[in-house]
Protein backbone atom coordinates (compact mmCIF):
# COMPACT_ATOMS: atom_id res chain seq x y z
CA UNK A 1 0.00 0.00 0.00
CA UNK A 2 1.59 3.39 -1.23
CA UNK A 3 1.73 5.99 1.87
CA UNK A 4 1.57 9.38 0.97
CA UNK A 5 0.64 12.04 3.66
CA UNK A 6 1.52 16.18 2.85
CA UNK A 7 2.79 18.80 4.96
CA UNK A 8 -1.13 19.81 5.80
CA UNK A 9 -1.97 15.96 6.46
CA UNK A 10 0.79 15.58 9.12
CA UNK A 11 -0.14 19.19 10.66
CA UNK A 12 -3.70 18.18 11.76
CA UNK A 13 -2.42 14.59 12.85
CA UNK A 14 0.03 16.52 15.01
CA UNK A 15 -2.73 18.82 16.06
CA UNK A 16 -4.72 15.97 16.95
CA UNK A 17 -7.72 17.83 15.17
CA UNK A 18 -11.14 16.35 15.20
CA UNK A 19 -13.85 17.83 12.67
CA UNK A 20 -16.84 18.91 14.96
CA UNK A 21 -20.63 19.56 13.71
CA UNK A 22 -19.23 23.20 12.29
CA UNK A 23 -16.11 24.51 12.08
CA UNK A 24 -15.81 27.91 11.21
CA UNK A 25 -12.05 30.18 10.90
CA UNK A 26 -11.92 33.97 10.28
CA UNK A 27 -9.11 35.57 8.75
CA UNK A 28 -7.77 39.66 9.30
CA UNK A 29 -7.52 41.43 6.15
CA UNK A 30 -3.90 43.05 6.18
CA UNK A 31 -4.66 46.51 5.17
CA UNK A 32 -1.17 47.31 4.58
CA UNK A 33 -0.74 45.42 1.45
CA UNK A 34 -2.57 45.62 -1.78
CA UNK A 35 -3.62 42.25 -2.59
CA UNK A 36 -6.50 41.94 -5.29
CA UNK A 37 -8.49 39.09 -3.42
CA UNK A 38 -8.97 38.64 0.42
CA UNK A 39 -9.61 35.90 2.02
CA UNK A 40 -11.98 36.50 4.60
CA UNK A 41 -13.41 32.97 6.25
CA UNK A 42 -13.55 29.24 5.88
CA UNK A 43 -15.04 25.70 7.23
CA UNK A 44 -17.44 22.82 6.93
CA UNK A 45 -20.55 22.24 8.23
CA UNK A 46 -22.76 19.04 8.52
CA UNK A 47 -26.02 20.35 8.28
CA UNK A 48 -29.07 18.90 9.69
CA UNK A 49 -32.16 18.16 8.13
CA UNK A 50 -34.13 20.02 6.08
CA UNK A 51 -31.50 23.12 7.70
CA UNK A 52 -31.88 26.36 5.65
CA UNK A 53 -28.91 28.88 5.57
CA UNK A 54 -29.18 31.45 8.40
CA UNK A 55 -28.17 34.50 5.87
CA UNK A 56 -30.73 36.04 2.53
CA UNK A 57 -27.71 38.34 1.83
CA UNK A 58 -24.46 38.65 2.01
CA UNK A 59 -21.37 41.19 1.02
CA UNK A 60 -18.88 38.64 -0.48
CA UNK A 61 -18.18 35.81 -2.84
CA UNK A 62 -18.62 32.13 -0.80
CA UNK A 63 -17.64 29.33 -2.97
CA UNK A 64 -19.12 25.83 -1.36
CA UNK A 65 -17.92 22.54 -2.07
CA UNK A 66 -20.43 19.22 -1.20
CA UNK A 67 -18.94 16.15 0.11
CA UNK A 68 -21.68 14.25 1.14
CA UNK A 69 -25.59 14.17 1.43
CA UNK A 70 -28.14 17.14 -1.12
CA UNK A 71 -30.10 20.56 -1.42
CA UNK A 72 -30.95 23.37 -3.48
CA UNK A 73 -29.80 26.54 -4.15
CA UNK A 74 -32.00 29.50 -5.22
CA UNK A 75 -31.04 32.67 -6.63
CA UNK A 76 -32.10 34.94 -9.19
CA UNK A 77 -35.48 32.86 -9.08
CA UNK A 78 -33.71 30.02 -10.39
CA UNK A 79 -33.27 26.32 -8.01
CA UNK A 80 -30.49 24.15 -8.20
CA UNK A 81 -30.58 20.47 -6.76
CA UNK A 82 -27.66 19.73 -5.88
CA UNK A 83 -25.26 16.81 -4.32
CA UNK A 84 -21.87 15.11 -3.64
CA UNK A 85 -19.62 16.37 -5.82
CA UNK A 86 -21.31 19.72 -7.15
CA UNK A 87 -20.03 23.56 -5.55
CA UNK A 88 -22.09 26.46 -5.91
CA UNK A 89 -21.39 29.85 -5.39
CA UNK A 90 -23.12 32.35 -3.01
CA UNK A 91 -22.97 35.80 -4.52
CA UNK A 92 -22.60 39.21 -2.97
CA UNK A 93 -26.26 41.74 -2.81
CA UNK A 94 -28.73 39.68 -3.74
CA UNK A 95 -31.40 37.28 -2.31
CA UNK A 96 -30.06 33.94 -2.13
CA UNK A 97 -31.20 30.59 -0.26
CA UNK A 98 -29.65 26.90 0.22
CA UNK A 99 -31.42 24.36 2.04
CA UNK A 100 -30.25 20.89 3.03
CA UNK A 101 -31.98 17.94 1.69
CA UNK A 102 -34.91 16.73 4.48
CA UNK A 103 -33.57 12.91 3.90
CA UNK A 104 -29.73 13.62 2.86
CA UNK A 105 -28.62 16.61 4.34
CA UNK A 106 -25.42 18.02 2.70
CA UNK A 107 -22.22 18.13 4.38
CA UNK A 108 -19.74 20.88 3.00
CA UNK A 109 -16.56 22.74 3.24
CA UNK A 110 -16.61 26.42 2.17
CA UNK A 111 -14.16 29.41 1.50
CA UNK A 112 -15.20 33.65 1.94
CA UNK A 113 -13.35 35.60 0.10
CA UNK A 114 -13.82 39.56 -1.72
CA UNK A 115 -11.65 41.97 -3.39
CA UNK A 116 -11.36 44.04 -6.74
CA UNK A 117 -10.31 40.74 -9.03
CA UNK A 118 -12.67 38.26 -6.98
CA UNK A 119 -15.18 38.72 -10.33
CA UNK A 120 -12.70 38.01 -13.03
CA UNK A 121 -10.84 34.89 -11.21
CA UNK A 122 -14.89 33.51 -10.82
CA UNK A 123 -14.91 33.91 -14.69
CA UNK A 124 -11.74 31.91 -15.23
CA UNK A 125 -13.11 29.54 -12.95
CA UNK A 126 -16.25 28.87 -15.56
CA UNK A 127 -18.87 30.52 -12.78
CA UNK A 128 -21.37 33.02 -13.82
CA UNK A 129 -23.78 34.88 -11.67
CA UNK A 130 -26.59 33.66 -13.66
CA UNK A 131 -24.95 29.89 -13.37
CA UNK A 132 -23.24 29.76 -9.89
CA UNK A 133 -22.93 25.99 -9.93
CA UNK A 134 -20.51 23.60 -11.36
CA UNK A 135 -19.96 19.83 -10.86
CA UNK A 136 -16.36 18.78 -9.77
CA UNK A 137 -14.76 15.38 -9.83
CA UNK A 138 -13.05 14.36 -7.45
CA UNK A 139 -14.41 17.01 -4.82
CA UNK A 140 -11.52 15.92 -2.59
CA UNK A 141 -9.26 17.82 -4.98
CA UNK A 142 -10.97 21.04 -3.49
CA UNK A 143 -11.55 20.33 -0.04
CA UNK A 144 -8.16 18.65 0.61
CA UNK A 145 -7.02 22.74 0.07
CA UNK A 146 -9.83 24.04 2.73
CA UNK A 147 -9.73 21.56 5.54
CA UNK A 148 -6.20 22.58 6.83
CA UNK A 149 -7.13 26.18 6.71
CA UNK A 150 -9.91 25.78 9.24
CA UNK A 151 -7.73 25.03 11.80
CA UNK A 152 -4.95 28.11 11.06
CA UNK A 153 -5.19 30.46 14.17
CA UNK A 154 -5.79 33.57 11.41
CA UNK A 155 -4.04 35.89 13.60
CA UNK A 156 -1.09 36.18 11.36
CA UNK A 157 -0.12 37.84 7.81
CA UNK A 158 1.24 34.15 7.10
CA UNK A 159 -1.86 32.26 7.71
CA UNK A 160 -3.74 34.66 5.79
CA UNK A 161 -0.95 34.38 2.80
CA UNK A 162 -1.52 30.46 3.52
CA UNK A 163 -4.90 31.07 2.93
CA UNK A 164 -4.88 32.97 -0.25
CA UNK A 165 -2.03 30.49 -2.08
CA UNK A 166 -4.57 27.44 -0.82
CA UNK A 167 -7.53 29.45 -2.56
CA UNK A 168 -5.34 30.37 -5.69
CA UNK A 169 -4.88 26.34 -5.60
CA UNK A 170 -8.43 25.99 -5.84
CA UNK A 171 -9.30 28.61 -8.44
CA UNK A 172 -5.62 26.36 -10.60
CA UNK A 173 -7.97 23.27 -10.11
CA UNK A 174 -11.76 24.37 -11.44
CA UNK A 175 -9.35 26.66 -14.70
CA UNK A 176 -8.27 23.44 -15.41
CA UNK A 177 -10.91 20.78 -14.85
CA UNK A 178 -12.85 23.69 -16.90
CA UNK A 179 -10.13 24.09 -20.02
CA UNK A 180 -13.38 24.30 -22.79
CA UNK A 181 -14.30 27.79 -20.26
CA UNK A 182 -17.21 29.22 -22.33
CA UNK A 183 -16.27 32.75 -23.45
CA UNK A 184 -17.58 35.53 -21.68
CA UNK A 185 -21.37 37.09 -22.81
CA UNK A 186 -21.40 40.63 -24.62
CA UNK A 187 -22.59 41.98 -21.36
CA UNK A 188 -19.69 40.03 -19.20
CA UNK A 189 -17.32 41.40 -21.52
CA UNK A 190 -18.27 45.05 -21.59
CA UNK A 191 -18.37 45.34 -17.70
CA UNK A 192 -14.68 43.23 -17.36
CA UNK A 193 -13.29 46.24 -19.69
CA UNK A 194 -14.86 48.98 -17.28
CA UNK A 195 -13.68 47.01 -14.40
CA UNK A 196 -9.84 46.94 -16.51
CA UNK A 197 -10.28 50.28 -17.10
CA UNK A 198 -11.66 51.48 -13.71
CA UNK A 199 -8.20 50.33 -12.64
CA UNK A 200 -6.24 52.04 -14.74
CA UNK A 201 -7.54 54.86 -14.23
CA UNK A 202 -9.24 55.55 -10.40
CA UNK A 203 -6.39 58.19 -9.70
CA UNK A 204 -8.30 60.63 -12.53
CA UNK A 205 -11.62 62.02 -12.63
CA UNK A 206 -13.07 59.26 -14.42
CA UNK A 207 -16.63 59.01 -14.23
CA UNK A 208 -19.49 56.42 -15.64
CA UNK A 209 -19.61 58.98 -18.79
CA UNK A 210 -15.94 58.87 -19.30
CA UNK A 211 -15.86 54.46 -19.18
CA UNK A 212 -18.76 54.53 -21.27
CA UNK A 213 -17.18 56.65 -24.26
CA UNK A 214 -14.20 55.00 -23.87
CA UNK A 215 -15.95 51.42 -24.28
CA UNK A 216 -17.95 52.56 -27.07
CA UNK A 217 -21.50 51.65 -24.97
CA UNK A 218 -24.56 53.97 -23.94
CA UNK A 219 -23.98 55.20 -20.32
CA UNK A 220 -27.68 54.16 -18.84
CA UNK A 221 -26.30 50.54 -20.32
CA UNK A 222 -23.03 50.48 -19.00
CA UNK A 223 -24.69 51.40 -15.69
CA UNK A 224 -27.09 48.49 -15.78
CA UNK A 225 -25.34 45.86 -17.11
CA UNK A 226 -22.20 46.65 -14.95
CA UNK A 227 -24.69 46.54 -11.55
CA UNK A 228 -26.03 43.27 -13.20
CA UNK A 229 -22.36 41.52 -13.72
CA UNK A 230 -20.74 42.72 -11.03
CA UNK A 231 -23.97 43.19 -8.09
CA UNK A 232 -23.27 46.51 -7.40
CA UNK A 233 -23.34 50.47 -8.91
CA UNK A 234 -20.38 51.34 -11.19
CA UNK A 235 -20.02 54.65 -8.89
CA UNK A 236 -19.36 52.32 -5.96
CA UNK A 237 -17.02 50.08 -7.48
CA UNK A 238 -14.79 53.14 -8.10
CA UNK A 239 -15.71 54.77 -4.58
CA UNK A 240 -14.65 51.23 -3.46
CA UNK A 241 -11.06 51.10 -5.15
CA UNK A 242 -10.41 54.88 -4.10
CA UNK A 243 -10.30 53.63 -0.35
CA UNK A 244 -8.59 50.86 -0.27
CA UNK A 245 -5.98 52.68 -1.95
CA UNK A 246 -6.48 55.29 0.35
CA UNK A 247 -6.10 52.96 2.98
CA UNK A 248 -2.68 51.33 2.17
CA UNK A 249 -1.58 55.01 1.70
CA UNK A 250 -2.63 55.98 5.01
CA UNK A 251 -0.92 52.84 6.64
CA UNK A 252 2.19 52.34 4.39
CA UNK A 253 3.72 55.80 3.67
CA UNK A 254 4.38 59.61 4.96
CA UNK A 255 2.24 61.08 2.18
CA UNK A 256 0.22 64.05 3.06
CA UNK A 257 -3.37 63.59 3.02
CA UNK A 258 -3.42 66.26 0.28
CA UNK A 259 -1.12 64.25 -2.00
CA UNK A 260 -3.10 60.78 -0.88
CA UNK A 261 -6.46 62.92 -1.91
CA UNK A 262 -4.83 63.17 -5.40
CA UNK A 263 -3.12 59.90 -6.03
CA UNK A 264 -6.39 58.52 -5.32
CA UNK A 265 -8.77 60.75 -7.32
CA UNK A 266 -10.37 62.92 -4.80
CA UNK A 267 -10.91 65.86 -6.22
CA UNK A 268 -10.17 67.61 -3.01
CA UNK A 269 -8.62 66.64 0.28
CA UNK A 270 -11.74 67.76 1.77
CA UNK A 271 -13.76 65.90 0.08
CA UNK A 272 -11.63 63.06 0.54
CA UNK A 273 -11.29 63.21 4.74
CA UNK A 274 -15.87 63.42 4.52
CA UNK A 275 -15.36 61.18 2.14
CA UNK A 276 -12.72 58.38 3.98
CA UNK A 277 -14.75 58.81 7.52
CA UNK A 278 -18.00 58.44 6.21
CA UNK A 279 -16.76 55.24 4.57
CA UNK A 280 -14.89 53.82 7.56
CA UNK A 281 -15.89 55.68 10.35
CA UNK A 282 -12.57 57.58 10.99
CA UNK A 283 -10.87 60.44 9.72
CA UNK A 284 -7.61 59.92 8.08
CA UNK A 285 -5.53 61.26 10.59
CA UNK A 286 -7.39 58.99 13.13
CA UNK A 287 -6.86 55.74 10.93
CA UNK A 288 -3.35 56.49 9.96
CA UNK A 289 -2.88 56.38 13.94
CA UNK A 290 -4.14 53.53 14.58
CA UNK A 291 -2.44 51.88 12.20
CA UNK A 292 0.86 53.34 13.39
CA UNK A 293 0.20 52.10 16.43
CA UNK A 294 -0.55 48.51 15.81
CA UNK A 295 3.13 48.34 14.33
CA UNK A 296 4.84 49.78 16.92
């Protein structure tokens, strides 16, 4: 018999881990760095019967992975049965539903994650809002990459990092199991050049008009297909990429608040500190303290 155990394998047998009911593990974003996708939280559940999911909506991508038992999935007023073998895809600001099967309720591992390229790497992956299920064989393949994340202590930038190359892993695996990837729709590949170009270009006064003449497309389009794609106003993607970089500014440099204002597109550094503490609840000065303090 061929013995083959990895480094992950030989951690939990060391740990002396045993997989309760749930098992849940949070990770801390680091702020300071400017990583694309975060990963936010991860762990498996054995559901019990006929168990709905305690969330309608959430803010951020959840990719699930089925290992045992059935249910459905609803969103978008569509129902997916689903079992062993099958993932699906929670997706950010909309209504959504998944219920364990009465008979066979589903046991499942599952990964959180967000950030700026989180919609692209789900295209590459061959999910689509309006399809967020694929099948997936062997499901091990995928879980094998969750299960020793559950049990990191996510209080460091490593096990975060650890987290993220384990979730790249996954994202290597569906590419590939998925090499005949459909291309993207006329509407998915309109909104992934505004997202390309949104970018590029967040450190000028671009606006919905400017994206919209630049792709070529009608602006009350642009602005409904891109809220369609991507679940959320084009506005507030570009509010949304303004403060993060704001935020590794603020934690990683000496820049003035004047120059950060205009590196990130503010058109004012007024309007950037009402717009920064409305957003996170403190001023820049205040955040830029905090973070100076947590380093020290």
């Amino acid at each position: 018999m061929k013995l083959c155990c990895s480094y992950f394998h030989i951690l939990l047998l060391l740990k002396g881990t045993i997989m309760r009911q749930k098992n849940i593990c949070y990770f801390r974003q680091n702020e300071s760095t400017n990583e694309t996708v975060h990963i936010l939280d991860c762990g498996y559940h054995e559901t019990t019967q006929g168990q709905p999911s305690a969330q309608t909506v959430i803010d951020h991508y959840v990719l699930h992975c089925i290992v045992k038992g059935k249910g459905t999935y609803q969103v978008h007023n569509q129902t997916w049965h689903l079992s062993a073998g099958d993932c699906f895809l929670l997706i950010p600001n909309v209504p959504i539903r998944y219920q364990s099967d009465a008979c066979e309720p589903w046991v499942y591992y599952w990964i959180g994650f967000d950030g700026i390229d989180a919609l692209q790497i789900i295209h590459l992956c061959n999910i689509r809002r309006h399809a967020p299920v694929l099948h997936y064989n062997p499901i091990e393949e995928l879980t094998s990459m969750i299960q020793p994340l559950i049990f990191l202590n996510s209080a460091s930038t490593s096990d975060c990092y650890t987290a993220l190359s384990q979730f790249y892993g996954i994202c290597a695996k569906l590419i590939q199991h998925n090499q005949n990837i459909k291309p993207l729709s006329r509407k998915e590949y309109y909104v992934a050049q505004a997202i390309s170009l949104i970018q590029d270009s967040y450190y000028t006064d671009i606006t919905v008009q400017s994206v919209s003449d630049t792709i070529g497309l009608d602006r009350t389009y642009l602005y409904r297909i891109f809220k369609e794609i991507s679940g959320i106003p084009i506005q507030q993607y570009i509010a949304n990429l303004r403060l993060k970089r704001a935020c590794s500014f603020l934690a990683d440099t000496t820049l003035s608040f004047s120059e950060i204002a205009y590196y990130c597109g503010y058109t004012s550094e007024q309007y950037f500190s009402m717009a920064f503490k409305k957003s996170t609840g403190f001023s820049p000065s205040a955040y830029r303290k905090k973070h100076l303090a947590t380093k020290e």
